[in-house]
Protein backbone atom coordinates (compact mmCIF):
# COMPACT_ATOMS: atom_id res chain seq x y z
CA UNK A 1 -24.39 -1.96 23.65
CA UNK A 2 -25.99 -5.32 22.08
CA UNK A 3 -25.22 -6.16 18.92
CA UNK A 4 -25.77 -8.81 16.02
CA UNK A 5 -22.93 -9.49 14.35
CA UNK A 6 -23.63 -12.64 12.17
CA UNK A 7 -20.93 -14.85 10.49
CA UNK A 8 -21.04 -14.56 6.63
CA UNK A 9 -21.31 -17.99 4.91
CA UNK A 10 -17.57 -19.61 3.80
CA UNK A 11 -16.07 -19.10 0.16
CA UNK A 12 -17.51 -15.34 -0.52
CA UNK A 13 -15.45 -13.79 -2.89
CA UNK A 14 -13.29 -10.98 -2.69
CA UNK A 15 -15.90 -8.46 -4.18
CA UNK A 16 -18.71 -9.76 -1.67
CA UNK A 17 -16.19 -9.66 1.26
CA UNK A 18 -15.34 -5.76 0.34
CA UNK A 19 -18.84 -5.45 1.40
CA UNK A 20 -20.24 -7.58 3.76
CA UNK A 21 -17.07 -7.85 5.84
CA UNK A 22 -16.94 -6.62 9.52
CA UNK A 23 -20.79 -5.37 10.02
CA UNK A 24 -21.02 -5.02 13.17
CA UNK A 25 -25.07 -3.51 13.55
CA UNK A 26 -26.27 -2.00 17.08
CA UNK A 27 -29.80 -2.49 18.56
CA UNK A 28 -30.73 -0.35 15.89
CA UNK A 29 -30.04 -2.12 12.93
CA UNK A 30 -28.65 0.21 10.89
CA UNK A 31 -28.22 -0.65 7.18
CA UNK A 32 -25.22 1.40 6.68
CA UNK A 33 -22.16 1.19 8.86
CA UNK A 34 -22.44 3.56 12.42
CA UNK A 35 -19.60 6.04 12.90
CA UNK A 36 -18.52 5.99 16.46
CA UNK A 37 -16.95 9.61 16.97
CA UNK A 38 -15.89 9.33 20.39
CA UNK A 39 -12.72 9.49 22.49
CA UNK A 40 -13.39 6.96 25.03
CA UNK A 41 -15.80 4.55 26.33
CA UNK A 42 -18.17 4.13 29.70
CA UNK A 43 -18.24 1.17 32.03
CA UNK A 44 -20.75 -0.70 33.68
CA UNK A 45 -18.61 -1.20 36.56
CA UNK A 46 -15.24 -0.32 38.47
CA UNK A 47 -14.72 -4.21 37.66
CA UNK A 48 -15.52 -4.04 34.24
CA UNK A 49 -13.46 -0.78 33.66
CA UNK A 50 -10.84 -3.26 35.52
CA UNK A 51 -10.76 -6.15 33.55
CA UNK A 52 -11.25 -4.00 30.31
CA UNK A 53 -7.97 -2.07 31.06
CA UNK A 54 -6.31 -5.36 31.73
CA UNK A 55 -7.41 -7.20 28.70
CA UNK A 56 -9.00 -10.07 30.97
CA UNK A 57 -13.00 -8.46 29.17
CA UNK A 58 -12.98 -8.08 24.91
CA UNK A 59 -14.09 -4.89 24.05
CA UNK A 60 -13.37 -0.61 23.06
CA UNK A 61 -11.83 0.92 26.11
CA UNK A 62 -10.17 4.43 24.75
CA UNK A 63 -10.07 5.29 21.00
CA UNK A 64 -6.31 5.84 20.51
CA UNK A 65 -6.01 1.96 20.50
CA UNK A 66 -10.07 0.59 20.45
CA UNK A 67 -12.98 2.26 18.11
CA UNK A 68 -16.00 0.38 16.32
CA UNK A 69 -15.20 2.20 13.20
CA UNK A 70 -11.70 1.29 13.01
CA UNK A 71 -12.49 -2.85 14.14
CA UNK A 72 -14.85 -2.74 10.77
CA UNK A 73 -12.36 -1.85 8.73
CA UNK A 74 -9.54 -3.83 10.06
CA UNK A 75 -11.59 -6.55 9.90
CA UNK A 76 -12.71 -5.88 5.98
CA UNK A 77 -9.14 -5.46 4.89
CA UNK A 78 -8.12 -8.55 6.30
CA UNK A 79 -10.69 -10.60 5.24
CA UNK A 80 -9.94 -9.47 1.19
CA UNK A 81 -6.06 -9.77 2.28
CA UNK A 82 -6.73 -13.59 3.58
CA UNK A 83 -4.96 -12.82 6.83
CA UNK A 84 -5.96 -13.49 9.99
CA UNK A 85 -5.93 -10.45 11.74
CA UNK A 86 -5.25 -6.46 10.76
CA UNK A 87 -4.46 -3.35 12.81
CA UNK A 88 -5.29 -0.06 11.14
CA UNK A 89 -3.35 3.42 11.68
CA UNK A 90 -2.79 6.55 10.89
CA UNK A 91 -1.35 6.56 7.40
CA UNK A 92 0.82 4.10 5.28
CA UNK A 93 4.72 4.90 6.94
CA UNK A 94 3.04 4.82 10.31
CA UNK A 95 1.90 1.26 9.00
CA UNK A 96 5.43 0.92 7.82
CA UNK A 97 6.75 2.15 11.16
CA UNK A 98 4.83 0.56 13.57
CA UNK A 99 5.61 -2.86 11.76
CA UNK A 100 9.26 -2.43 11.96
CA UNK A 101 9.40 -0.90 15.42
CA UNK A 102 7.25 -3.69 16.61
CA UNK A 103 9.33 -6.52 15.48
CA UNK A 104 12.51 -5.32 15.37
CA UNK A 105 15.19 -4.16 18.25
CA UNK A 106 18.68 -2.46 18.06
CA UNK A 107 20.88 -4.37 16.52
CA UNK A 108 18.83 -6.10 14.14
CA UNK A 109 18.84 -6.33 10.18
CA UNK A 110 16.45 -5.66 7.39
CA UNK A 111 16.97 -6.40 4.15
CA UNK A 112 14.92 -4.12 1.66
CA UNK A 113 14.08 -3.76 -2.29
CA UNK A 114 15.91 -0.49 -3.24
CA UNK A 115 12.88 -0.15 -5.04
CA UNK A 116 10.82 1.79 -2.68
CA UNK A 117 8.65 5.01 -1.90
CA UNK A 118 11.09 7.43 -1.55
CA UNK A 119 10.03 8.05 2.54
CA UNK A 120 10.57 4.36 2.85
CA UNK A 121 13.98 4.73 2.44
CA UNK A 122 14.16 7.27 4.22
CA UNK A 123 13.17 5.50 6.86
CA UNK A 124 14.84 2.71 6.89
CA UNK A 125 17.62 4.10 5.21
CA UNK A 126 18.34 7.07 7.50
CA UNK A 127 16.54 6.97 10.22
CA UNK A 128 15.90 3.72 11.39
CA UNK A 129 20.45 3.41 11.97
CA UNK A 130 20.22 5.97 14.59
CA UNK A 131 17.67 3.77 16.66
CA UNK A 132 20.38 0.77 16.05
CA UNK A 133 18.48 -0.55 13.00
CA UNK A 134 20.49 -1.18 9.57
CA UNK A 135 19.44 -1.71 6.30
CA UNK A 136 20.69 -3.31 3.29
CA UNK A 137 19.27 -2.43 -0.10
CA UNK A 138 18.97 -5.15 -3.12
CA UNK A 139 17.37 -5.10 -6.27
CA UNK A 140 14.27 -6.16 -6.42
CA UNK A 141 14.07 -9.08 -8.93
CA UNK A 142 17.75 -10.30 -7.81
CA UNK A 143 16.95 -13.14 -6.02
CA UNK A 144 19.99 -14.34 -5.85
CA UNK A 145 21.08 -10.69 -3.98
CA UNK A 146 18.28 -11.02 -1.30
CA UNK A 147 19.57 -14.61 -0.65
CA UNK A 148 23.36 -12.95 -0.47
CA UNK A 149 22.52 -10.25 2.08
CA UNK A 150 21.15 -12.04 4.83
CA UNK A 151 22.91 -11.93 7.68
CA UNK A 152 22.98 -13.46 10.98
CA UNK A 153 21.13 -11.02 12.79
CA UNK A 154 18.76 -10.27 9.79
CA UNK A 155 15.30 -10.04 11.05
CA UNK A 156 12.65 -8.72 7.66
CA UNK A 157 12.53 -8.70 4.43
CA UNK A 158 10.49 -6.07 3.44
CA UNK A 159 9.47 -5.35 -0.68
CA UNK A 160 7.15 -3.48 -2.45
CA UNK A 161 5.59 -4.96 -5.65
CA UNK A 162 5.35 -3.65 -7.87
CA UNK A 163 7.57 -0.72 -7.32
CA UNK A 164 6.84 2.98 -7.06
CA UNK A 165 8.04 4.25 -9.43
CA UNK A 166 9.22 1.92 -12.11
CA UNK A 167 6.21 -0.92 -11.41
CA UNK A 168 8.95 -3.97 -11.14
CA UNK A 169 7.88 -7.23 -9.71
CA UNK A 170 9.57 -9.25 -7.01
CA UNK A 171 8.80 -12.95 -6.98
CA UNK A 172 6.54 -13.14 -3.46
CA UNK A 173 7.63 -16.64 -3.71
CA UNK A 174 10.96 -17.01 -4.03
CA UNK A 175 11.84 -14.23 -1.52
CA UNK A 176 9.11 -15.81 1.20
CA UNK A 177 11.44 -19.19 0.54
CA UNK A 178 14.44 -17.01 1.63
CA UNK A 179 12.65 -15.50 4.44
CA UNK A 180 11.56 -18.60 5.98
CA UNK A 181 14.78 -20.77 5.09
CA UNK A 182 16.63 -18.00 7.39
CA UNK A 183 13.64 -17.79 10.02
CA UNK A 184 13.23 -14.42 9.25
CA UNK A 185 9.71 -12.40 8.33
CA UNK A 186 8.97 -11.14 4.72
CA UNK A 187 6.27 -7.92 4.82
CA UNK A 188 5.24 -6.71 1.35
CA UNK A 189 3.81 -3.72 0.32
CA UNK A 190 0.60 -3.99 -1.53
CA UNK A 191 0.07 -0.47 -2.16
CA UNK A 192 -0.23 -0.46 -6.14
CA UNK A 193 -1.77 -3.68 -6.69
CA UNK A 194 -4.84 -4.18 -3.51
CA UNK A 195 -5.99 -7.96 -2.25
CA UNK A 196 -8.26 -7.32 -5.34
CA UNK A 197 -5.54 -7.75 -7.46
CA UNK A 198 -2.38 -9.72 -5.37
CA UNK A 199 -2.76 -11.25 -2.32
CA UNK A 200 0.92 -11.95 -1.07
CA UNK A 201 0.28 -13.76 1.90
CA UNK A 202 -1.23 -16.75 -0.07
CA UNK A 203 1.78 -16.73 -2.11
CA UNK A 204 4.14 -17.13 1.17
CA UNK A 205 4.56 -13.25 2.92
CA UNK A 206 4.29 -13.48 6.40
CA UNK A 207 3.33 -9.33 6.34
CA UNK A 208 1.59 -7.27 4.21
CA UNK A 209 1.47 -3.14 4.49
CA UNK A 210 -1.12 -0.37 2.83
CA UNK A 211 -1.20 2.86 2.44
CA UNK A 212 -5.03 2.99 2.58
CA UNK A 213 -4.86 6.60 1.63
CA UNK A 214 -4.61 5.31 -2.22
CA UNK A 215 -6.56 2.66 -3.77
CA UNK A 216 -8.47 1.61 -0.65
CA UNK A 217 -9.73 5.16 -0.12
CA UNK A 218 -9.58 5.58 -4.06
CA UNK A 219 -10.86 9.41 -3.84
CA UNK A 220 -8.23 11.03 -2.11
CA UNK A 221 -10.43 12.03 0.72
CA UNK A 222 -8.05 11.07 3.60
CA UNK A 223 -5.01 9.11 5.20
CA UNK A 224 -4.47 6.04 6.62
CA UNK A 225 -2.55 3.22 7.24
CA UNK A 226 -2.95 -0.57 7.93
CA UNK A 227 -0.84 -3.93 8.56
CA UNK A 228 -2.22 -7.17 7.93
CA UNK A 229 -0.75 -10.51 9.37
CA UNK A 230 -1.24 -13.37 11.89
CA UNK A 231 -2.39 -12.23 15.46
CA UNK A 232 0.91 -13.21 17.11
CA UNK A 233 2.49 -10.52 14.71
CA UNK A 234 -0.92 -8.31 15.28
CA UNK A 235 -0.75 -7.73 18.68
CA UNK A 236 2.84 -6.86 18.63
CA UNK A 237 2.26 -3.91 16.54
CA UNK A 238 -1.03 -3.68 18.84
CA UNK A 239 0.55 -2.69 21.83
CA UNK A 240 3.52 -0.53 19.95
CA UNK A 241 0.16 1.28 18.89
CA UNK A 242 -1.36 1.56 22.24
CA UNK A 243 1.79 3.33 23.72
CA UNK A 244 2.60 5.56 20.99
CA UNK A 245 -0.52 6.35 19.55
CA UNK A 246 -0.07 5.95 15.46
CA UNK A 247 -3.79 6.14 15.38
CA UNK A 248 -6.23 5.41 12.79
CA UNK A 249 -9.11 8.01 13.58
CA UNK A 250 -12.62 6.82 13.42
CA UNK A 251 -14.29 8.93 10.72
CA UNK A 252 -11.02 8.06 8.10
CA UNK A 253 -11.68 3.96 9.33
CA UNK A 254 -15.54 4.60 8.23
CA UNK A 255 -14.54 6.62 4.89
CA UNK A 256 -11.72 3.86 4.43
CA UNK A 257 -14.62 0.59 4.74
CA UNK A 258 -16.81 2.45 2.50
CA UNK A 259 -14.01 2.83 0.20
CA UNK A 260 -13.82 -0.76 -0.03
CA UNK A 261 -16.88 -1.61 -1.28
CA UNK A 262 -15.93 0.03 -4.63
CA UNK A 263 -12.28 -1.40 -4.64
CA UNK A 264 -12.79 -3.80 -7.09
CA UNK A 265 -14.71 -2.18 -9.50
CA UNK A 266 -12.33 0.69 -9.34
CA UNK A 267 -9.21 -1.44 -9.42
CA UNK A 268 -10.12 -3.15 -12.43
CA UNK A 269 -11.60 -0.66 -14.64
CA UNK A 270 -8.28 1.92 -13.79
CA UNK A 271 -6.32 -1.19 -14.75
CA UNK A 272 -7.98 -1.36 -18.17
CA UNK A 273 -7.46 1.92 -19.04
CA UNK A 274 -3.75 1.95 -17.46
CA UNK A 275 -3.53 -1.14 -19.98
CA UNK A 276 -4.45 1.03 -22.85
CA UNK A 277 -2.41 4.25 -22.11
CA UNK A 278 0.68 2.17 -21.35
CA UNK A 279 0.35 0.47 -24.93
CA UNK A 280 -0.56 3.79 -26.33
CA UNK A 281 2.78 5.68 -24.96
CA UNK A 282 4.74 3.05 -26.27
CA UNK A 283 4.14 3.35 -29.69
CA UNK A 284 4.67 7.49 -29.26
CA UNK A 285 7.76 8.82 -30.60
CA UNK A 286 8.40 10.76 -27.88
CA UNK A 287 8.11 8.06 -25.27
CA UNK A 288 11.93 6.42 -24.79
CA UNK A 289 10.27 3.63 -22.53
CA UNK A 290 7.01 2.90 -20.75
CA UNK A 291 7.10 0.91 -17.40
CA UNK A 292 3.89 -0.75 -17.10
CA UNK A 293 3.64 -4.63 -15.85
CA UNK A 294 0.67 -5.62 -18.10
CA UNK A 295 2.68 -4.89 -21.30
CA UNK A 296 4.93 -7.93 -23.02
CA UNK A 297 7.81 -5.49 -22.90
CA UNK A 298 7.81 -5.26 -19.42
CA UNK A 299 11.24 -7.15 -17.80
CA UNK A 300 8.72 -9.31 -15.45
CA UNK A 301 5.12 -9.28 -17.49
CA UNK A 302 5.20 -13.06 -17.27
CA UNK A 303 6.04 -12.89 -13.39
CA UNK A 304 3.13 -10.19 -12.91
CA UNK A 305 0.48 -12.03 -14.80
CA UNK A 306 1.18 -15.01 -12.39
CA UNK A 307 1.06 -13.10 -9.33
CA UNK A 308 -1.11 -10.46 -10.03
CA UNK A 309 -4.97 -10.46 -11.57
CA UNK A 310 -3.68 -7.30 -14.02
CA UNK A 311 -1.14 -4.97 -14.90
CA UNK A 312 -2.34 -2.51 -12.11
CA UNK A 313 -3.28 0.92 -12.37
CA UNK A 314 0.44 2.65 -12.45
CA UNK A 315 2.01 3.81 -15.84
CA UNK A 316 5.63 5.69 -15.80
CA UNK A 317 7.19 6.33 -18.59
CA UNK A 318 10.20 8.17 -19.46
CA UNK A 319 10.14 11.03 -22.37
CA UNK A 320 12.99 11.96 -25.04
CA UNK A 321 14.59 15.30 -23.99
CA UNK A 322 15.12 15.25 -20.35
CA UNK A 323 13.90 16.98 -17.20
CA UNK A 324 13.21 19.52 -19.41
CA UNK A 325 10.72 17.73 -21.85
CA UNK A 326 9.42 15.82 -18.90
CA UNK A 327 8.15 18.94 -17.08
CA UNK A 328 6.22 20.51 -20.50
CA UNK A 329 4.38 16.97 -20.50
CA UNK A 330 3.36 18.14 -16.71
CA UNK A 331 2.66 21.85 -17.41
CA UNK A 332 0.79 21.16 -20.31
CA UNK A 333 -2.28 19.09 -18.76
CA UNK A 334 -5.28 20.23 -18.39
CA UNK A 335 -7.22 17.72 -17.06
CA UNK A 336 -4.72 15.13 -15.25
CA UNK A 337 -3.84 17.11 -11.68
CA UNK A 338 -0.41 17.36 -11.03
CA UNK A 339 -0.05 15.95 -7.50
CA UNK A 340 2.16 12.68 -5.61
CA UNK A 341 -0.74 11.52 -4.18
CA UNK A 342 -2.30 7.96 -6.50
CA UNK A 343 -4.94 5.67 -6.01
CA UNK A 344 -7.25 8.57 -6.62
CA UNK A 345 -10.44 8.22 -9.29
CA UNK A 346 -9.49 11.40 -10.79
CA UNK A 347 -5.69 10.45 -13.25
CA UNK A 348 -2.60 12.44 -11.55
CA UNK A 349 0.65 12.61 -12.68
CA UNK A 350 3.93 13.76 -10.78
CA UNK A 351 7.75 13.63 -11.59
CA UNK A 352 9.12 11.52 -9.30
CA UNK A 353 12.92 12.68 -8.72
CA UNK A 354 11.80 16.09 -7.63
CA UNK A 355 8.55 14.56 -5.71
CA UNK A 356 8.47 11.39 -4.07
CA UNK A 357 11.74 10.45 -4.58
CA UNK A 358 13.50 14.23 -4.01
CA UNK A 359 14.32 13.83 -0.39
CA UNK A 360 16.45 10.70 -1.24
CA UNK A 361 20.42 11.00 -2.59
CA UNK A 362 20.86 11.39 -6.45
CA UNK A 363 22.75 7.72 -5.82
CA UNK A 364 19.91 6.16 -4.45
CA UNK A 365 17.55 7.85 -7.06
CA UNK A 366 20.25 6.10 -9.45
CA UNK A 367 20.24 2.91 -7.58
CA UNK A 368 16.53 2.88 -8.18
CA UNK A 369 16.32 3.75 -12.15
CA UNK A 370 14.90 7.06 -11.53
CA UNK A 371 15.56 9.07 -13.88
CA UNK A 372 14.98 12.94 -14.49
CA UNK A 373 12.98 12.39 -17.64
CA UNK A 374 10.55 9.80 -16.05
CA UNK A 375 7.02 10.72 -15.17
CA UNK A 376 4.44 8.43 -13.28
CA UNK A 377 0.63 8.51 -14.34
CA UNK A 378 -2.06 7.55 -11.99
CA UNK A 379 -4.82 6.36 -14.03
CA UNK A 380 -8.38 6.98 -12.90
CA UNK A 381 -11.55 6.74 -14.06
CA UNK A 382 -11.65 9.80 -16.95
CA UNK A 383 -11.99 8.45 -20.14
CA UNK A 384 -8.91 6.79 -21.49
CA UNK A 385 -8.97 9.18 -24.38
CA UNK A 386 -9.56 11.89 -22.59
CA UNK A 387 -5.96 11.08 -20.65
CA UNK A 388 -4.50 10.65 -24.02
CA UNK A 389 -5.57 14.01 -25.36
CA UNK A 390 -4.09 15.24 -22.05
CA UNK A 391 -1.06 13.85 -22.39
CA UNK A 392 -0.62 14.35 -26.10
CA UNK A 393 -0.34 17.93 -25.35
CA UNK A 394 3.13 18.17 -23.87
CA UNK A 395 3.94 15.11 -25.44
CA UNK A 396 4.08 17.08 -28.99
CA UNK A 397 5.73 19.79 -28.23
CA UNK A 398 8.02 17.64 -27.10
CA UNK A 399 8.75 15.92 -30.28
């Protein structure tokens, strides 16, 4: 099939790349981005099906590792990310997976922010030693701990920033100065904040991981995953993803491009109001302590604001009374749905020790600050007093 892909001029920004990025049109110059449902892909030739298999001809060959719809959106991503290349799979810990597994062998080392989703430590924590893989957990904003814990056969250093739950902020910098002083890789998540708000690799990361099921999606229509990075890292993870199939399938890579066409408007309007709320909960007497990054109370505000465009969209706060008070703030919503899932345009909430962070020990729960009175909001695109109101109803009874 012909088609006429054109190079967009240099210097677009972000919001034009989220758009333009990755067209790809057929013969019939569609507008819109085609959606190539298929499994595989015909040949002209027994030597072209040849040199396709072998890599010596570009282009799609079978779908679990080559599809149209995916190449647009890798290529999207990592044009907002500022990377040079971006493989795409099934959801965020296949992303997470496929990165590690790709890079790392048996007897290698990763150092890691004990600040994590709770399934990434899980994964690195528990399952990852059977394979021959250990871990080592630091704070977050310790540099000095990071710099402590390499070892000699330390191979990542892998962060998320900010954190899920709590929202604290690692200095990209100063742990991609580690990284590289030791020869080792640095991959950060970028799940909470998007390119349109933090782009780590321009601040030194040699790796950076989404769950695209969140904010690039941003309507919690499906899952998927993606890792952006150089093409040397790329097509490591490439062929892990060949052989073992974590697959990104083509009708969640269209929904996931179209999703970032809005990213930016969405990002920064859900910021806003996530500024608001935060500074709203603070002043409530039945709020012991908000965690937002965009608020001057916040441990690292002045390490966010010069790393990150805004606060993000993540609020958690913790509320006077317990578990107990903490699940009447849930129970009493009516509007804000009561799910794990974020990134979403509708506002959700969830208690994190009993939901993302349950399947973890209570010592690495306390390792990580979370608490049993702490809630996470969220914030979509409802009216910011609306959310209030919401949250005002538990939030009294509570007092």
């Amino acid at each position: 099939m012909s088609n006429t892909k054109k190079p967009l001029p240099a210097g677009l920004a972000l919001e034009t790349l989220a758009v333009r990025a990755g067209m790809d049109r057929t013969q019939h110059k569609e507008h819109s981005e085609a959606l190539y449902l298929t499994s595989s892909f015909t040949f002209d030739s027994a030597e072209q099906a040849a040199a396709r298999f072998s890599g010596e001809e570009e282009g799609n060959v079978y779908a679990r590792f080559t599809n149209p719809s995916v190449t647009l959106f890798e290529e999207r991503l990592a044009a907002l990310e500022g990377a040079e290349d971006c493989i795409a799979t099934a959801s965020g810990m296949a992303a997470i997976n496929a990165m590690i597994m790709a890079n790392l062998s048996a007897g290698d080392h990763i150092v890691a922010s004990s600040s994590m989703f709770g399934s990434t430590i899980q994964l690195v924590g528990n399952i990852l030693p059977r394979f021959g893989i250990e871990t080592t957990f630091v704070p977050l904003t310790d540099t000095a701990a990071w710099a402590a814990a390499v070892r000699p056969n330390t191979k990542l250093l892998f962060c998320e920033t900010p954190s899920n739950p709590l929202t604290e902020v690692g200095d990209i910098r100063a742990l991609a100065a580690i990284a590289h002083q030791h020869k080792v890789l640095l991959a950060v998540d970028n799940c909470f904040c998007t390119p349109i708000l933090q782009r780590p690799m321009d601040l030194g990361a040699d790796i950076v991981v989404h769950s695209a099921t969140k904010y690039l999606d941003g309507q919690g229509r499906v899952l998927g995953g993606a890792v952006c990075a150089s093409k040397a890292i790329v097509e490591k993870i490439f062929i892990f993803l060949r052989t073992t199939g974590p697959t990104l399938s083509a009708f969640n890579a269209w929904v996931l491009g179209k999703g970032l066409e809005t990213l930016s408007i969405r990002i920064q309007a859900q910021s806003a109001s996530a500024r608001a709320l935060a500074q709203w909960l603070e002043s409530h007497p039945s709020v012991e302590r908000v965690y937002y990054p965009g608020l001057p109370s916040h441990p690292q505000h002045a390490l966010a604001m010069e790393q990150q465009r805004a606060g993000g969209a993540i609020v958690s706060f913790e509320v006077k009374g317990g578990k107990d008070a903490a699940w009447r703030v849930v129970n009493s919503c009516q509007l804000l749905s009561i799910t794990a899932n974020l990134g979403d345009t509708r506002t959700t909430i969830t208690h994190p020790a009993t939901t993302t962070h349950g399947r973890i020990s209570p010592e690495a729960r306390a390792a990580a600050g979370i608490h049993d009175n702490l809630l996470r909001v969220a914030v979509g695109l409802e009216s910011v007093d609306d959310i209030r109101q919401d949250l005002e109803r538990g939030l009294a009874i509570s007092s």
